[in-house]
PDB file of N, CA and C in Angstrom:
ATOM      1  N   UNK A   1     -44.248 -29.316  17.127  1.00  0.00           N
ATOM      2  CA  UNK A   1     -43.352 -29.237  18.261  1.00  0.00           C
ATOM      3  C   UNK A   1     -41.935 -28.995  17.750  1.00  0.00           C
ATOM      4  N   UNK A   2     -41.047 -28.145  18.486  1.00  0.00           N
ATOM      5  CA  UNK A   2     -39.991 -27.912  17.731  1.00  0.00           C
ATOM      6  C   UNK A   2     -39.210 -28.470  18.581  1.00  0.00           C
ATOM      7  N   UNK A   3     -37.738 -28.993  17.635  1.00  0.00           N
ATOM      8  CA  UNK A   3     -36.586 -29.580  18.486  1.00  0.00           C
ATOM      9  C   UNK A   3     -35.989 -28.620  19.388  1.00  0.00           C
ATOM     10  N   UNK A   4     -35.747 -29.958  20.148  1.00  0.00           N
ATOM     11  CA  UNK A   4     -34.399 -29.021  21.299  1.00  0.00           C
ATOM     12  C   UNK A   4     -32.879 -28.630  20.743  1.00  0.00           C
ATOM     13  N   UNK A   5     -32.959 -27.090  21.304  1.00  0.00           N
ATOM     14  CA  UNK A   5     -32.129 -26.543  20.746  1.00  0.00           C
ATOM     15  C   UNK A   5     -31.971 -25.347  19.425  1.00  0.00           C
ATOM     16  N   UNK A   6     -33.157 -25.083  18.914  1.00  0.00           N
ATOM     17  CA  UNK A   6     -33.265 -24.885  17.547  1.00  0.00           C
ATOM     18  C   UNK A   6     -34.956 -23.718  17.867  1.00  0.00           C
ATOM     19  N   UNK A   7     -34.303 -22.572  17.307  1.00  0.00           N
ATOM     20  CA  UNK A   7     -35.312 -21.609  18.128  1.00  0.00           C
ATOM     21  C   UNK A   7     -35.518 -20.890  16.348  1.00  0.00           C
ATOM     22  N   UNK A   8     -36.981 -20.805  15.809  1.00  0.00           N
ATOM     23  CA  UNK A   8     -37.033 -20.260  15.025  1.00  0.00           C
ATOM     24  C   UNK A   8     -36.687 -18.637  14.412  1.00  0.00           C
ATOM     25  N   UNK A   9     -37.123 -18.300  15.568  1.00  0.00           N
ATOM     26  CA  UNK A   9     -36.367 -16.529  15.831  1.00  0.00           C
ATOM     27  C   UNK A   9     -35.775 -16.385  15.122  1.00  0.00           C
ATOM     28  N   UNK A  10     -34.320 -17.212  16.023  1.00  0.00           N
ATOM     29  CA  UNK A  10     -33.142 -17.018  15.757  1.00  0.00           C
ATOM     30  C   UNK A  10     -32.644 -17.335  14.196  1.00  0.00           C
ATOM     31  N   UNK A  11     -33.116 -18.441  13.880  1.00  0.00           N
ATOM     32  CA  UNK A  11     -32.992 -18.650  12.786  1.00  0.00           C
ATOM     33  C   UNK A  11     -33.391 -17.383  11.374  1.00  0.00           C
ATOM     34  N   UNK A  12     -34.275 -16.928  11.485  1.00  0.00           N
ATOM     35  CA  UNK A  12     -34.815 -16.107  10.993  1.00  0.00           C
ATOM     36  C   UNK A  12     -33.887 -14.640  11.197  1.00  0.00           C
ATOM     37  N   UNK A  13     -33.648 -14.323  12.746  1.00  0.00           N
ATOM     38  CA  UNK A  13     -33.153 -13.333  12.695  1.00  0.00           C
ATOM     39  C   UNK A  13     -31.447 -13.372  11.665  1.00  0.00           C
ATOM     40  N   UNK A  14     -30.740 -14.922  11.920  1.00  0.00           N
ATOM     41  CA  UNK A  14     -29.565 -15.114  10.873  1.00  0.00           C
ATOM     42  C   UNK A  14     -29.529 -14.565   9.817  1.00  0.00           C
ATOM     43  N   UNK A  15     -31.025 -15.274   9.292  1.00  0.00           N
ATOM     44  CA  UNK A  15     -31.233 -15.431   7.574  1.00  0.00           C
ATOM     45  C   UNK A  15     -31.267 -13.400   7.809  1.00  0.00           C
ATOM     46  N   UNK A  16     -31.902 -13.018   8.269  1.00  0.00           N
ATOM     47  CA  UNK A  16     -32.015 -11.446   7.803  1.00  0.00           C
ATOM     48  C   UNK A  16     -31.109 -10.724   8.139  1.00  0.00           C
ATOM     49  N   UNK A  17     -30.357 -11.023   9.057  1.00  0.00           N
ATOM     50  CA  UNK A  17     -28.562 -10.480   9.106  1.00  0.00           C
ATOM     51  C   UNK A  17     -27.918 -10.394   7.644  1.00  0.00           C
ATOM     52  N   UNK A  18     -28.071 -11.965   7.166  1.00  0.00           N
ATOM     53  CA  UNK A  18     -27.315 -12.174   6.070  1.00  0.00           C
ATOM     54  C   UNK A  18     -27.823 -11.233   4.843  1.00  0.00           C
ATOM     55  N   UNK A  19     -28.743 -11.266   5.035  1.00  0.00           N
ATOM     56  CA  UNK A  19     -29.347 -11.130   3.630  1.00  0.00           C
ATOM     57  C   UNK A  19     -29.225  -9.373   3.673  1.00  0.00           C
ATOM     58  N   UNK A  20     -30.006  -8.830   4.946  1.00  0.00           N
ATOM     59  CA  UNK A  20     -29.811  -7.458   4.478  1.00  0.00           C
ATOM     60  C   UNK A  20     -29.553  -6.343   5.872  1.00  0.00           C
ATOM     61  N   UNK A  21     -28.317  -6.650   6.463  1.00  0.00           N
ATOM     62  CA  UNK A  21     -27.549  -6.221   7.549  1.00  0.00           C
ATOM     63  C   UNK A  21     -28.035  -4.699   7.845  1.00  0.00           C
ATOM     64  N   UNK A  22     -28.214  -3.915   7.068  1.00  0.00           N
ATOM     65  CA  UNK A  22     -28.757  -2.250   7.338  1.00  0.00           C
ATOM     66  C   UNK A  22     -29.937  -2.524   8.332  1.00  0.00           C
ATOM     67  N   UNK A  23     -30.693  -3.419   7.771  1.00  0.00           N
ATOM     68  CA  UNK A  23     -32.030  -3.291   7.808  1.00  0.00           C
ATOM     69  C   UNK A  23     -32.043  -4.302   9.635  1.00  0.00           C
ATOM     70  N   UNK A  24     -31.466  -5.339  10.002  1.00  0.00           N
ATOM     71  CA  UNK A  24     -31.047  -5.791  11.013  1.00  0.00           C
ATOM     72  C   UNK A  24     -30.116  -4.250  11.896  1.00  0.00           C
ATOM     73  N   UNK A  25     -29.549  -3.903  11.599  1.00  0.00           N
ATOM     74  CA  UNK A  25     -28.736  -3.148  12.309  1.00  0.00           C
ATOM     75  C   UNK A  25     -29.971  -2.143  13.113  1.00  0.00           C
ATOM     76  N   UNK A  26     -30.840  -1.618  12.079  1.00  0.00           N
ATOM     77  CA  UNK A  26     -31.678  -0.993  12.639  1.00  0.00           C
ATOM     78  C   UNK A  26     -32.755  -1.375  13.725  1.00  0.00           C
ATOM     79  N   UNK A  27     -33.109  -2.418  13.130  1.00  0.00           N
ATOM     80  CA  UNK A  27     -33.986  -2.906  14.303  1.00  0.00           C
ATOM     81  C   UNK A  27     -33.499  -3.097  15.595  1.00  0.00           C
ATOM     82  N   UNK A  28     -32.060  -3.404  15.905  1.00  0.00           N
ATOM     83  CA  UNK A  28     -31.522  -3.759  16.738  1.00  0.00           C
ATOM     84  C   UNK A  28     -31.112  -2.198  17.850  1.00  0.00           C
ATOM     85  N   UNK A  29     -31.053  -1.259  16.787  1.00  0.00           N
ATOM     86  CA  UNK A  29     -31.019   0.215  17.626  1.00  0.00           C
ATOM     87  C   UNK A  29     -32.272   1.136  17.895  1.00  0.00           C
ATOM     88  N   UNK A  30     -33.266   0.500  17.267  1.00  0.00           N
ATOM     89  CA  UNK A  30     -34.268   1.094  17.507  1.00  0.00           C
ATOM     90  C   UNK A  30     -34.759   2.815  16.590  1.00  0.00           C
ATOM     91  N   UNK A  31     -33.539   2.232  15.307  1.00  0.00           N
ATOM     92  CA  UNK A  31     -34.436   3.253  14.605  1.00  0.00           C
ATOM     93  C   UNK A  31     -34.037   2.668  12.787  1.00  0.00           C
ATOM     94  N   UNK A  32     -35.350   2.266  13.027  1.00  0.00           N
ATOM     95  CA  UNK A  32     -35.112   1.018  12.191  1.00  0.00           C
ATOM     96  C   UNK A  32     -35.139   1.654  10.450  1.00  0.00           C
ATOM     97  N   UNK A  33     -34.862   0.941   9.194  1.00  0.00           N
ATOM     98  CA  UNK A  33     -34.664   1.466   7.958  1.00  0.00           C
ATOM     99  C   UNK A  33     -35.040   0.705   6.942  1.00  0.00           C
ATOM    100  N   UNK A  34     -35.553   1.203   6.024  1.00  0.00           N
ATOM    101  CA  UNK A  34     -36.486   0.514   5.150  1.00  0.00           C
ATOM    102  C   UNK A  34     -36.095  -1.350   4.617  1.00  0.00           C
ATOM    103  N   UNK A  35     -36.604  -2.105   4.255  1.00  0.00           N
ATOM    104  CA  UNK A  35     -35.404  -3.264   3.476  1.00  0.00           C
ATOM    105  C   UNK A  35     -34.936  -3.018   2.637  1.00  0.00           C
ATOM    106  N   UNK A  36     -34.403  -3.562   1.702  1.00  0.00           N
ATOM    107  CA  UNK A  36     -33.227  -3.750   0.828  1.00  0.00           C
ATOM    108  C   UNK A  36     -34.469  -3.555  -0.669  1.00  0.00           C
ATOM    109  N   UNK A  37     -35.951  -4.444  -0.448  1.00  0.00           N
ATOM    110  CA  UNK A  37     -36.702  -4.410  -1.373  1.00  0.00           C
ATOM    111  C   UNK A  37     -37.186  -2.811  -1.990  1.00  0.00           C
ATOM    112  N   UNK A  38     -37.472  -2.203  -0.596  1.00  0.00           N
ATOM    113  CA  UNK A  38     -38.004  -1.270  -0.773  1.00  0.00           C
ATOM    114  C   UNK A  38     -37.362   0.390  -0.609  1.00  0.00           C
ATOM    115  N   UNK A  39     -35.864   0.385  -0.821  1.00  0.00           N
ATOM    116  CA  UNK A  39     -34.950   1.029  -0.833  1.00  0.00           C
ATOM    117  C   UNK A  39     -34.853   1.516  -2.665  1.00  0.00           C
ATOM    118  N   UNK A  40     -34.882   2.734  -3.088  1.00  0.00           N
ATOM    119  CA  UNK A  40     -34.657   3.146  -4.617  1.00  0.00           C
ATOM    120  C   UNK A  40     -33.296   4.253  -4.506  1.00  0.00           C
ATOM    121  N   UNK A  41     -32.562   3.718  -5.504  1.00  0.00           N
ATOM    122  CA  UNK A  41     -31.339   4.367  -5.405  1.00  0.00           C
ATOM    123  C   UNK A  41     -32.009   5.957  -6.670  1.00  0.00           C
ATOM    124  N   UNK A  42     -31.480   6.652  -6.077  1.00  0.00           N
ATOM    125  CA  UNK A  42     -31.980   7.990  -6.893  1.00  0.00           C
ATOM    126  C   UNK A  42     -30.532   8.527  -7.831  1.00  0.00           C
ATOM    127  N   UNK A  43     -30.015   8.333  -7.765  1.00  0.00           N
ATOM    128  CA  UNK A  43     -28.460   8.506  -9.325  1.00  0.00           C
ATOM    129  C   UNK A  43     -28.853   7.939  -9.988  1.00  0.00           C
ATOM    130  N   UNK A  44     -29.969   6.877 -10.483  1.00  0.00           N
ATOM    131  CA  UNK A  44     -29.920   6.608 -11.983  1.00  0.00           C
ATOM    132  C   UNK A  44     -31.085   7.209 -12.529  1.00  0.00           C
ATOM    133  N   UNK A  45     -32.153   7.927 -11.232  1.00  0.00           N
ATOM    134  CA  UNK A  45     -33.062   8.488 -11.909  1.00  0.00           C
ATOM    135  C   UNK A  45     -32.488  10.039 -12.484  1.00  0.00           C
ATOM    136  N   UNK A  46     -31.949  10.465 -10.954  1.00  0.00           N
ATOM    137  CA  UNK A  46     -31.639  12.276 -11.757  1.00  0.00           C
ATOM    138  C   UNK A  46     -30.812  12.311 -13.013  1.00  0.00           C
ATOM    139  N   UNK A  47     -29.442  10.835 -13.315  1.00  0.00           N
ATOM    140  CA  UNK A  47     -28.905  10.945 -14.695  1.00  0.00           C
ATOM    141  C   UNK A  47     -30.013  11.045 -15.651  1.00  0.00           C
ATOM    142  N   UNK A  48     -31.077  10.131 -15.657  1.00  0.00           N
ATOM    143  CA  UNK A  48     -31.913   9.644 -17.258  1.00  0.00           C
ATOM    144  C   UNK A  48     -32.646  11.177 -17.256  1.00  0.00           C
ATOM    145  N   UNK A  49     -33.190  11.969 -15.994  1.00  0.00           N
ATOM    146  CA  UNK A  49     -33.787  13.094 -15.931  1.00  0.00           C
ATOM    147  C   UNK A  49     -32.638  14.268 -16.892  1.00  0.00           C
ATOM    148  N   UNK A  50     -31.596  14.603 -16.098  1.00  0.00           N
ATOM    149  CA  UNK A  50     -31.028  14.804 -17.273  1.00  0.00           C
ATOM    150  C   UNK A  50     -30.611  14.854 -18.205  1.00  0.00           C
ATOM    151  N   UNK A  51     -30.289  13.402 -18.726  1.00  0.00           N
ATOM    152  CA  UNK A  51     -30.467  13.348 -20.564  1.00  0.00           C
ATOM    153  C   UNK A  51     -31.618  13.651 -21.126  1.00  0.00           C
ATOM    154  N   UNK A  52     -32.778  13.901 -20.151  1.00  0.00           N
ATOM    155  CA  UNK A  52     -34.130  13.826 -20.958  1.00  0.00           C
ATOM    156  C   UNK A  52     -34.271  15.741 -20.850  1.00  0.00           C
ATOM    157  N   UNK A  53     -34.062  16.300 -20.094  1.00  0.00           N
ATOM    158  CA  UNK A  53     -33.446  17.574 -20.286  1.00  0.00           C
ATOM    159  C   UNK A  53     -33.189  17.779 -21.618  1.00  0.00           C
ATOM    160  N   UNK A  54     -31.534  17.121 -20.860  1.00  0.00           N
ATOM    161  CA  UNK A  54     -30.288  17.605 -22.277  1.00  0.00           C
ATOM    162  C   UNK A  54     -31.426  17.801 -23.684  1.00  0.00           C
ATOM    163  N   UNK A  55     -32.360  16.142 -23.874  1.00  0.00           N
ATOM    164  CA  UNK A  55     -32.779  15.888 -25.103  1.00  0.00           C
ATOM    165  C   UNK A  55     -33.426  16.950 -25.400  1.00  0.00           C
ATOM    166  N   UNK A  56     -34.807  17.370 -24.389  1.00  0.00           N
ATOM    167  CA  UNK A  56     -35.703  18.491 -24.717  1.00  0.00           C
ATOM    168  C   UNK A  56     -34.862  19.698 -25.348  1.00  0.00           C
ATOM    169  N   UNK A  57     -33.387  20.436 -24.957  1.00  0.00           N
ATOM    170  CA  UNK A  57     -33.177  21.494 -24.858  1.00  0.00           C
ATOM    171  C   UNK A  57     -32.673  21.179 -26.640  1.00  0.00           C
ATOM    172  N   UNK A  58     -32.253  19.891 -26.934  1.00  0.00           N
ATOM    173  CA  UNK A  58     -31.603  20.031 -28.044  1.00  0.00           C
ATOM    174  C   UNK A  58     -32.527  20.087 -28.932  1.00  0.00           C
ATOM    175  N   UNK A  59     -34.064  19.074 -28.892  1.00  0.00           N
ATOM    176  CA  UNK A  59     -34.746  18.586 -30.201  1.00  0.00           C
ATOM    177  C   UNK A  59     -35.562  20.328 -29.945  1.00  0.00           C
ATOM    178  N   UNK A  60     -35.488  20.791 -28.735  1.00  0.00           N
ATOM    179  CA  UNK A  60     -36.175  22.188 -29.124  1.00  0.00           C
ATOM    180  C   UNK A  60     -34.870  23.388 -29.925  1.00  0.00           C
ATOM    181  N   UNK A  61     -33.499  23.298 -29.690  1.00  0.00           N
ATOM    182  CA  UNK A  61     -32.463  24.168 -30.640  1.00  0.00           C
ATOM    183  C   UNK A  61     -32.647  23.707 -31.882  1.00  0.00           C
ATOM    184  N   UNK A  62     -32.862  22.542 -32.314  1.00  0.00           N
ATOM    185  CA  UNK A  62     -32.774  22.005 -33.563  1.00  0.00           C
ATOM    186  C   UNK A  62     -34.039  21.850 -34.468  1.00  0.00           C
ATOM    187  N   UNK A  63     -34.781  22.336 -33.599  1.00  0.00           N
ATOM    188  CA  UNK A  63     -36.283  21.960 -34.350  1.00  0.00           C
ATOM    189  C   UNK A  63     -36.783  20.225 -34.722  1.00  0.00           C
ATOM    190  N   UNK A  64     -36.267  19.806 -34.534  1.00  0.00           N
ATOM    191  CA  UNK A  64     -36.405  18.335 -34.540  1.00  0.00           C
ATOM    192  C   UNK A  64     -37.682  17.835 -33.240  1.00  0.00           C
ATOM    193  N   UNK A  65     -38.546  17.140 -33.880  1.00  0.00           N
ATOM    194  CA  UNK A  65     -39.612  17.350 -32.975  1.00  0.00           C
ATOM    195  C   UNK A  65     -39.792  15.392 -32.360  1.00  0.00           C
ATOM    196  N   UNK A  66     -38.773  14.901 -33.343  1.00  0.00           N
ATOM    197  CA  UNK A  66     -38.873  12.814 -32.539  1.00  0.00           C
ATOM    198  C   UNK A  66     -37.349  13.452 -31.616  1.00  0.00           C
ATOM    199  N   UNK A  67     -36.420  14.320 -31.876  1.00  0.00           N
ATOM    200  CA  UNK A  67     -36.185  14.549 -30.289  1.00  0.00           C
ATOM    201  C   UNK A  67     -36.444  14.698 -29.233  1.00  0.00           C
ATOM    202  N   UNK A  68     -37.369  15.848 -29.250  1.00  0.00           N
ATOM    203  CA  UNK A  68     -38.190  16.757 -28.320  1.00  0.00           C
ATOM    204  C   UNK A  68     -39.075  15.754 -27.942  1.00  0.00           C
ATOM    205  N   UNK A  69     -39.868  15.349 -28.357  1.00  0.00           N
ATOM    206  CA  UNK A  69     -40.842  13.878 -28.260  1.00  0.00           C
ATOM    207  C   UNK A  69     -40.325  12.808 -27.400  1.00  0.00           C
ATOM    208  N   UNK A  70     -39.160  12.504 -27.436  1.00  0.00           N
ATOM    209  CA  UNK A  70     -38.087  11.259 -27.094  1.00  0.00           C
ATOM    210  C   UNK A  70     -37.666  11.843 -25.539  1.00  0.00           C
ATOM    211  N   UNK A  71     -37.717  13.036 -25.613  1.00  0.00           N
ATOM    212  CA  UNK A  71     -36.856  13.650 -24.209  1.00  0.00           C
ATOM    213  C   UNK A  71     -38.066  13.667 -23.545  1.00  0.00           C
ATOM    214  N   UNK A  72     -39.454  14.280 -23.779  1.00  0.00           N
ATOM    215  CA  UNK A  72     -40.274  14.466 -23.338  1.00  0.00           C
ATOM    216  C   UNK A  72     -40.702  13.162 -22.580  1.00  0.00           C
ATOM    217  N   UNK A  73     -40.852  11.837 -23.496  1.00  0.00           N
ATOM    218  CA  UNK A  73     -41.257  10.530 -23.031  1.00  0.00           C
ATOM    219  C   UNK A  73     -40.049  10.173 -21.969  1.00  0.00           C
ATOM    220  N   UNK A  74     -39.277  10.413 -22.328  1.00  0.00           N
ATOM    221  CA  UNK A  74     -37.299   9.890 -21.216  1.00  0.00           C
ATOM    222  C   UNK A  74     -37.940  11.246 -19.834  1.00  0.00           C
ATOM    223  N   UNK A  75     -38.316  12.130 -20.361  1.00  0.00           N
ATOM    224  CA  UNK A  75     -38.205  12.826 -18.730  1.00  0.00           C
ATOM    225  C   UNK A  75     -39.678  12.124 -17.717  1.00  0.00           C
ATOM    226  N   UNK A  76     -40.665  11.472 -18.504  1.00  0.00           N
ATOM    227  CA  UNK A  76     -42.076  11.106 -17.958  1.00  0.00           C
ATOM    228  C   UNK A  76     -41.347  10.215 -16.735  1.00  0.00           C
ATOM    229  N   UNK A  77     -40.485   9.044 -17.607  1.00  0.00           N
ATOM    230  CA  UNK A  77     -40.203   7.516 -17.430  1.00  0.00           C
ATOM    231  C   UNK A  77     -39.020   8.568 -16.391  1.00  0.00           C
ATOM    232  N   UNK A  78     -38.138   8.918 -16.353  1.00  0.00           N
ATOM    233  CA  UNK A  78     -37.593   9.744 -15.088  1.00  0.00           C
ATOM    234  C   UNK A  78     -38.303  10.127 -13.447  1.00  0.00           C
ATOM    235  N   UNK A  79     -39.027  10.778 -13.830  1.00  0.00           N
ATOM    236  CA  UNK A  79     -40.065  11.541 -12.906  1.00  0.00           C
ATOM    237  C   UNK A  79     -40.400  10.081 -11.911  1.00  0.00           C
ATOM    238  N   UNK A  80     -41.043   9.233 -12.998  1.00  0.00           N
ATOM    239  CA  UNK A  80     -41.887   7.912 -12.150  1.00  0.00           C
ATOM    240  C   UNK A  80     -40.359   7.234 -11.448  1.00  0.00           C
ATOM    241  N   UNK A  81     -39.693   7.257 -11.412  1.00  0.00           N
ATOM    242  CA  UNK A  81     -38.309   6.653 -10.636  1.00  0.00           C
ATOM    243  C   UNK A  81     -37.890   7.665  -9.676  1.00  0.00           C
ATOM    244  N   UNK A  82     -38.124   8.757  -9.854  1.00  0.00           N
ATOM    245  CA  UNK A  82     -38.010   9.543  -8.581  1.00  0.00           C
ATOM    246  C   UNK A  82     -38.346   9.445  -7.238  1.00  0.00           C
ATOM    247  N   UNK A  83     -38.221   9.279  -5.901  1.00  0.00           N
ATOM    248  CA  UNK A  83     -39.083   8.820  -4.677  1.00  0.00           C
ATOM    249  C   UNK A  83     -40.354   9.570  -4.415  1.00  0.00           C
ATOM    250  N   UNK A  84     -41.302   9.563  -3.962  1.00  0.00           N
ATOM    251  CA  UNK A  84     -42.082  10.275  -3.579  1.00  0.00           C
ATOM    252  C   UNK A  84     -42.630  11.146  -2.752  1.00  0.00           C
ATOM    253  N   UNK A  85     -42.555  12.872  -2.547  1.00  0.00           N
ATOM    254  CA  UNK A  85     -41.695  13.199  -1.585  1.00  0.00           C
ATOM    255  C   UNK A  85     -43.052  13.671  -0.934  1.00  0.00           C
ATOM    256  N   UNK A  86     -43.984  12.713  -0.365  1.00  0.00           N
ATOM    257  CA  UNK A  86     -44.586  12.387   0.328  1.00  0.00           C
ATOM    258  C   UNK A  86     -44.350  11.443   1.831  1.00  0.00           C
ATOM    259  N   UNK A  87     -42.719  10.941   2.022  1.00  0.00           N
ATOM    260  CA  UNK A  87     -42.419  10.266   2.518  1.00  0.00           C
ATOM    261  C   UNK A  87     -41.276  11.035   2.726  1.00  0.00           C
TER     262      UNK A  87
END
């Protein structure tokens, strides 16, 4: 039985104001936006994508092949941080 005065909702709806306001804002207009959990910022993937570039283009000018190797593995680990543009 819950006290008078004290509405769980509400409570709940607070805590998710606080915590992640986008994601409240939306629900509240009816076009609502992912949470905060499941939000991926994409600038730190396209930078590492391009150093892993940069790397390929160099360990392939230089013949150096634990470059080329290194860029190759840096562009894999890139790619998987990318969103999925299935969505």
């Amino acid at each position: 039985m819950e006290r008078h005065g004290t509405d769980p909702l509400h409570e709940l709806e607070a805590r998710t104001r606080g915590s992640d306001p986008r994601f409240a804002r939306g629900l509240e207009t009816g076009n609502p936006r992912q949470p905060r959990e499941y939000r991926r910022r994409r600038g730190r993937a396209w930078a590492l994508l391009a150093l892993a570039v940069a790397m390929v283009i160099t360990g392939t000018a230089l013949a150096q092949g634990l470059l080329l190797a290194a860029g190759l593995v840096l562009a894999g680990m890139a790619t998987s941080l990318l969103p999925d543009p299935r969505h």
